[in-house]
PDB file of N, CA and C in Angstrom:
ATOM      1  N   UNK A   1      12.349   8.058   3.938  1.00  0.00           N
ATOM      2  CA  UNK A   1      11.704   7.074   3.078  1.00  0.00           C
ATOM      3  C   UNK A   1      11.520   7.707   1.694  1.00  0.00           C
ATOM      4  N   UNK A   2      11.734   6.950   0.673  1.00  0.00           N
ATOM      5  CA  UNK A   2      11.477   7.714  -0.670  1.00  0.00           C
ATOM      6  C   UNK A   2       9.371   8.028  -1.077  1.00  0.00           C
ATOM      7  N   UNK A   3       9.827   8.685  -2.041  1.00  0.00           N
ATOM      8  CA  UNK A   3       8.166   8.514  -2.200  1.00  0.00           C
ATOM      9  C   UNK A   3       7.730   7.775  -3.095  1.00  0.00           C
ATOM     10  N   UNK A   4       6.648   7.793  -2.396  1.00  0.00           N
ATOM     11  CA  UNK A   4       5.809   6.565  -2.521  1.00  0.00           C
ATOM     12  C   UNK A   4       4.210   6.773  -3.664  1.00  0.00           C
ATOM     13  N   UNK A   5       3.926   6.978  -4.726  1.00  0.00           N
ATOM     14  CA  UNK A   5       2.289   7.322  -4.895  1.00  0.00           C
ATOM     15  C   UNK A   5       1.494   5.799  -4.619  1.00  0.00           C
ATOM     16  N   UNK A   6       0.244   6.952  -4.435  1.00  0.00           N
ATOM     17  CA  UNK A   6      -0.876   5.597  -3.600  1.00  0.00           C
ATOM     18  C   UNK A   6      -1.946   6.923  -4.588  1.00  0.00           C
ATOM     19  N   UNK A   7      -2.965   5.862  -5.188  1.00  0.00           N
ATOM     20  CA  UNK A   7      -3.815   6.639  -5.745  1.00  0.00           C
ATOM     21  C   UNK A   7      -4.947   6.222  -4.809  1.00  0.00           C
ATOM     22  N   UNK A   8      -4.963   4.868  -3.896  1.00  0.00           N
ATOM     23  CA  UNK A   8      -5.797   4.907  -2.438  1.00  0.00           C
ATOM     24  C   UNK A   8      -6.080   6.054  -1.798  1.00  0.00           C
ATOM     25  N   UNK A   9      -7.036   6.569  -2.538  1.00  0.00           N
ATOM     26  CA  UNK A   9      -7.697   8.187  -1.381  1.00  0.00           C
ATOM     27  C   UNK A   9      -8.406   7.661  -0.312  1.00  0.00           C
ATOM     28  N   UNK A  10      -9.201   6.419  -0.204  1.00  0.00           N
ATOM     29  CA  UNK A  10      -9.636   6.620   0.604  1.00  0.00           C
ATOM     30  C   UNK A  10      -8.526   5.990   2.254  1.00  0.00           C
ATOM     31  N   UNK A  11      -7.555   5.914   1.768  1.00  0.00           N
ATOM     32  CA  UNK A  11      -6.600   5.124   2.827  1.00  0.00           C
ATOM     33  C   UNK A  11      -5.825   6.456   3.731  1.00  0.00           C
ATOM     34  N   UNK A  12      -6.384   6.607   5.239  1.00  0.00           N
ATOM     35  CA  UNK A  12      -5.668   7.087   6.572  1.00  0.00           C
ATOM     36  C   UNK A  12      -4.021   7.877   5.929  1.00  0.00           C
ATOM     37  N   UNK A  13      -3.488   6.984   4.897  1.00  0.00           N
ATOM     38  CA  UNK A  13      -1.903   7.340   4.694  1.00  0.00           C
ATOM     39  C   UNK A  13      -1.619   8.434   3.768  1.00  0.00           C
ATOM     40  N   UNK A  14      -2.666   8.518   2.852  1.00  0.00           N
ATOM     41  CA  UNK A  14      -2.582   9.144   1.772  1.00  0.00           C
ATOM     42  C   UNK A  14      -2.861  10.497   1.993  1.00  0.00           C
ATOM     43  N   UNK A  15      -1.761  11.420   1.359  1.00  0.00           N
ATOM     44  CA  UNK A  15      -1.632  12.477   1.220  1.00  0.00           C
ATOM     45  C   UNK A  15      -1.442  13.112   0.005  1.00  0.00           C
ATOM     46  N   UNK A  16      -2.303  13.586  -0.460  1.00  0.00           N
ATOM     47  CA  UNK A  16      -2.316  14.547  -1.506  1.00  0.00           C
ATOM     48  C   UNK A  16      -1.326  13.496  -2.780  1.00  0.00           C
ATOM     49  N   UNK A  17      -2.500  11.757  -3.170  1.00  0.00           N
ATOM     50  CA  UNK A  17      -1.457  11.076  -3.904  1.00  0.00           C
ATOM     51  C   UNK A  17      -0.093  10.615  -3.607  1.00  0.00           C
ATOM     52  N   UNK A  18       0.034  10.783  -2.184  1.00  0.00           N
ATOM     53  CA  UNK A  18       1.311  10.501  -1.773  1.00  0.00           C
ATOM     54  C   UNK A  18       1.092   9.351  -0.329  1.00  0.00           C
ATOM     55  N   UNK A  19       2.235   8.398  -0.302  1.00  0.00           N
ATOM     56  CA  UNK A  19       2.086   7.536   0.871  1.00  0.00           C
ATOM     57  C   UNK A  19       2.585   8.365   2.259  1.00  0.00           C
ATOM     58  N   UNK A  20       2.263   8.392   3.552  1.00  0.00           N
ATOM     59  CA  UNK A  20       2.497   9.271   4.292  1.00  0.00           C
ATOM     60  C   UNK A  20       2.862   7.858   6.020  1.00  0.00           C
ATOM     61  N   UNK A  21       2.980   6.929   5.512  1.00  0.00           N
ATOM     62  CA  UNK A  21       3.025   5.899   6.381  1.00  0.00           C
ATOM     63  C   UNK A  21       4.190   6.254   6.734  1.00  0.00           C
ATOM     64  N   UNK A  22       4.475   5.737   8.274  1.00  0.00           N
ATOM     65  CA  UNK A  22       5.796   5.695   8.819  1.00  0.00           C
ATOM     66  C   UNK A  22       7.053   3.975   8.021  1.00  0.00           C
ATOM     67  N   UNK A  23       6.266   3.415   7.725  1.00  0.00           N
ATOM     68  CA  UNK A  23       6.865   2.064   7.220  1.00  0.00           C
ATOM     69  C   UNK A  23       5.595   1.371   6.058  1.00  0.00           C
ATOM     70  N   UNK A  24       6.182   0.670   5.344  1.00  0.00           N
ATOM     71  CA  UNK A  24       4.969   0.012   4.615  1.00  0.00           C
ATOM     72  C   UNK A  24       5.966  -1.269   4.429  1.00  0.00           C
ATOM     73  N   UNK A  25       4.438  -2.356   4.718  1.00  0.00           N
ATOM     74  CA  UNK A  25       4.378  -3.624   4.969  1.00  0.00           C
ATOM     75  C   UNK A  25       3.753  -4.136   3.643  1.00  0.00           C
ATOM     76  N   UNK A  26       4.215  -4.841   2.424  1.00  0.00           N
ATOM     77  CA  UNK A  26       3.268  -5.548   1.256  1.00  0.00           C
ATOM     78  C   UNK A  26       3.582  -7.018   1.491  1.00  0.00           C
ATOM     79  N   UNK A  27       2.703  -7.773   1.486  1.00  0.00           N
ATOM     80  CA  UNK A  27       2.438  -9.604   1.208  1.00  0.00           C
ATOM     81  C   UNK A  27       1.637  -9.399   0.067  1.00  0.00           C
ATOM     82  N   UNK A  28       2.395 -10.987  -0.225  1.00  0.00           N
ATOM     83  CA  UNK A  28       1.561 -11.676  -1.010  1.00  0.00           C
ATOM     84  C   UNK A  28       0.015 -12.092  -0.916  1.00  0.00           C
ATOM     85  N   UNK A  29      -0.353 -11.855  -2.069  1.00  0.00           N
ATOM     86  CA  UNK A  29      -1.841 -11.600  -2.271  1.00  0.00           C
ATOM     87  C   UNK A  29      -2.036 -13.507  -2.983  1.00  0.00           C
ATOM     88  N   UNK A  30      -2.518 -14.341  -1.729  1.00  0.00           N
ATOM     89  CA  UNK A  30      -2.508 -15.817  -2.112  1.00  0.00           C
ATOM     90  C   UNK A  30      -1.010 -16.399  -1.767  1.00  0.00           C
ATOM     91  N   UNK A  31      -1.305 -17.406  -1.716  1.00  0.00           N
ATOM     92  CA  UNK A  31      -0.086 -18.671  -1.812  1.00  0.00           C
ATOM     93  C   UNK A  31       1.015 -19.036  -2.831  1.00  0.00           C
ATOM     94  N   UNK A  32       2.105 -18.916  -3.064  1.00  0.00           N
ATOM     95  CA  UNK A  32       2.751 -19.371  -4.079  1.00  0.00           C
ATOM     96  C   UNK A  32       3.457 -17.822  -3.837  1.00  0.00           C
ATOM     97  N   UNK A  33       4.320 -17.799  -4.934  1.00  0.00           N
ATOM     98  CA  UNK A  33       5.469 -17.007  -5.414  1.00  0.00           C
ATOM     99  C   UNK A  33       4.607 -15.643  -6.456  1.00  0.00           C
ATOM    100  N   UNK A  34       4.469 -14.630  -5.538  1.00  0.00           N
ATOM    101  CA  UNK A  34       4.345 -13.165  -6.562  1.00  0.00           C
ATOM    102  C   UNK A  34       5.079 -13.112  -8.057  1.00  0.00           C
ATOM    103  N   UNK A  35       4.481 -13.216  -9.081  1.00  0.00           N
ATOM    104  CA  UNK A  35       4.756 -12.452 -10.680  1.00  0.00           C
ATOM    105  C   UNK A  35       4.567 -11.489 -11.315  1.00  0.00           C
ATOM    106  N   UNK A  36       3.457 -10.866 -10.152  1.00  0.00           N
ATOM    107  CA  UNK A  36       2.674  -9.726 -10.657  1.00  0.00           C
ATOM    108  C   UNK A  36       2.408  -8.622  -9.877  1.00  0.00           C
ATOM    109  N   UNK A  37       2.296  -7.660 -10.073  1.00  0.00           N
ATOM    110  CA  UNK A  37       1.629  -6.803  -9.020  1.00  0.00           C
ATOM    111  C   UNK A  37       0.145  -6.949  -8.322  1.00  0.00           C
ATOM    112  N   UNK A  38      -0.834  -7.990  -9.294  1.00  0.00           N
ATOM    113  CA  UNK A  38      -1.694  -7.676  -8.677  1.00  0.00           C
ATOM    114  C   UNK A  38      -2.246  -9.053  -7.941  1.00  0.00           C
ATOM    115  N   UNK A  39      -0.703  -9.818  -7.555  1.00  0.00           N
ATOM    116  CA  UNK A  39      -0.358 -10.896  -6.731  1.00  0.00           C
ATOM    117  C   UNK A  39      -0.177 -10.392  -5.611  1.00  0.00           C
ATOM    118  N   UNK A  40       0.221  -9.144  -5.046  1.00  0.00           N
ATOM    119  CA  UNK A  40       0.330  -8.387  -3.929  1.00  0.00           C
ATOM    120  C   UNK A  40      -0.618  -7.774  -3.511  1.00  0.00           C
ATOM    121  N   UNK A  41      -0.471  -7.255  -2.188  1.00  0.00           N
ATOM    122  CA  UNK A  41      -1.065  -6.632  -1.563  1.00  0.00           C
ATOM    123  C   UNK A  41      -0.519  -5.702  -0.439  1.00  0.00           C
ATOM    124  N   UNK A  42      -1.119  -4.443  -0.182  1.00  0.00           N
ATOM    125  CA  UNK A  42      -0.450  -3.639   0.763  1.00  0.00           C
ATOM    126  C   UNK A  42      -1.282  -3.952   2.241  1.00  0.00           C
ATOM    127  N   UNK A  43      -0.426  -4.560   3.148  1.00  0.00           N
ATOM    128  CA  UNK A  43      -0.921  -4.563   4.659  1.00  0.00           C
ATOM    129  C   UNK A  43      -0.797  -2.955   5.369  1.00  0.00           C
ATOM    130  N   UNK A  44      -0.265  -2.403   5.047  1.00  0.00           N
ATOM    131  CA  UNK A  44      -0.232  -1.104   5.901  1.00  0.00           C
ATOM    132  C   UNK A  44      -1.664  -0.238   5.489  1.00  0.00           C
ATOM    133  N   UNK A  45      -2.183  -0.465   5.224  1.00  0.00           N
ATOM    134  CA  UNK A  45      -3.738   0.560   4.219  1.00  0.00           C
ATOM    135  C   UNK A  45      -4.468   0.937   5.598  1.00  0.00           C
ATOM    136  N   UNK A  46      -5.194   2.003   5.680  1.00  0.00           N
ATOM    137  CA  UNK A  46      -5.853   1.812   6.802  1.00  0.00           C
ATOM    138  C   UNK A  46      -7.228   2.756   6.535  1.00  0.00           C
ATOM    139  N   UNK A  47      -8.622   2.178   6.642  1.00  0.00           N
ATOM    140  CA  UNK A  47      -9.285   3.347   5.989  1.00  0.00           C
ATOM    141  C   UNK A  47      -9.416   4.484   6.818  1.00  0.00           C
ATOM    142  N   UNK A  48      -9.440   5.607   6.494  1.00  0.00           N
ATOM    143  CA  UNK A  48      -9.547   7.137   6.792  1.00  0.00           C
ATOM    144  C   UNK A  48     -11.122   7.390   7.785  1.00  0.00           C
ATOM    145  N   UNK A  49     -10.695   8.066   8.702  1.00  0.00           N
ATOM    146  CA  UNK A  49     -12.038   8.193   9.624  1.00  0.00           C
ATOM    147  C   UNK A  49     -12.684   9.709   8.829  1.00  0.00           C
TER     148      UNK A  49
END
């Protein structure tokens, strides 16, 4: 997988600024057609125990 930065520290995946997920899953953030980034959203996030 290429890399990925996630400035999500507090997210299970994140490694040292880096995504560490086996796969990442993003939807749309609302109904209609994404234009933006902050029309998305990442489903794979998971918070850190």
């Amino acid at each position: 997988m290429p890399q990925i930065k996630c400035s999500v520290t507090e997210c299970k995946w994140n490694n040292a600024i880096e995504c560490q997920a086996p796969m990442i899953q993003v939807d749309r953030n609302g109904a209609g057609q994404a234009e933006k980034s902050d029309q998305t959203k990442c489903e794979t996030f998971k918070m850190s125990s």
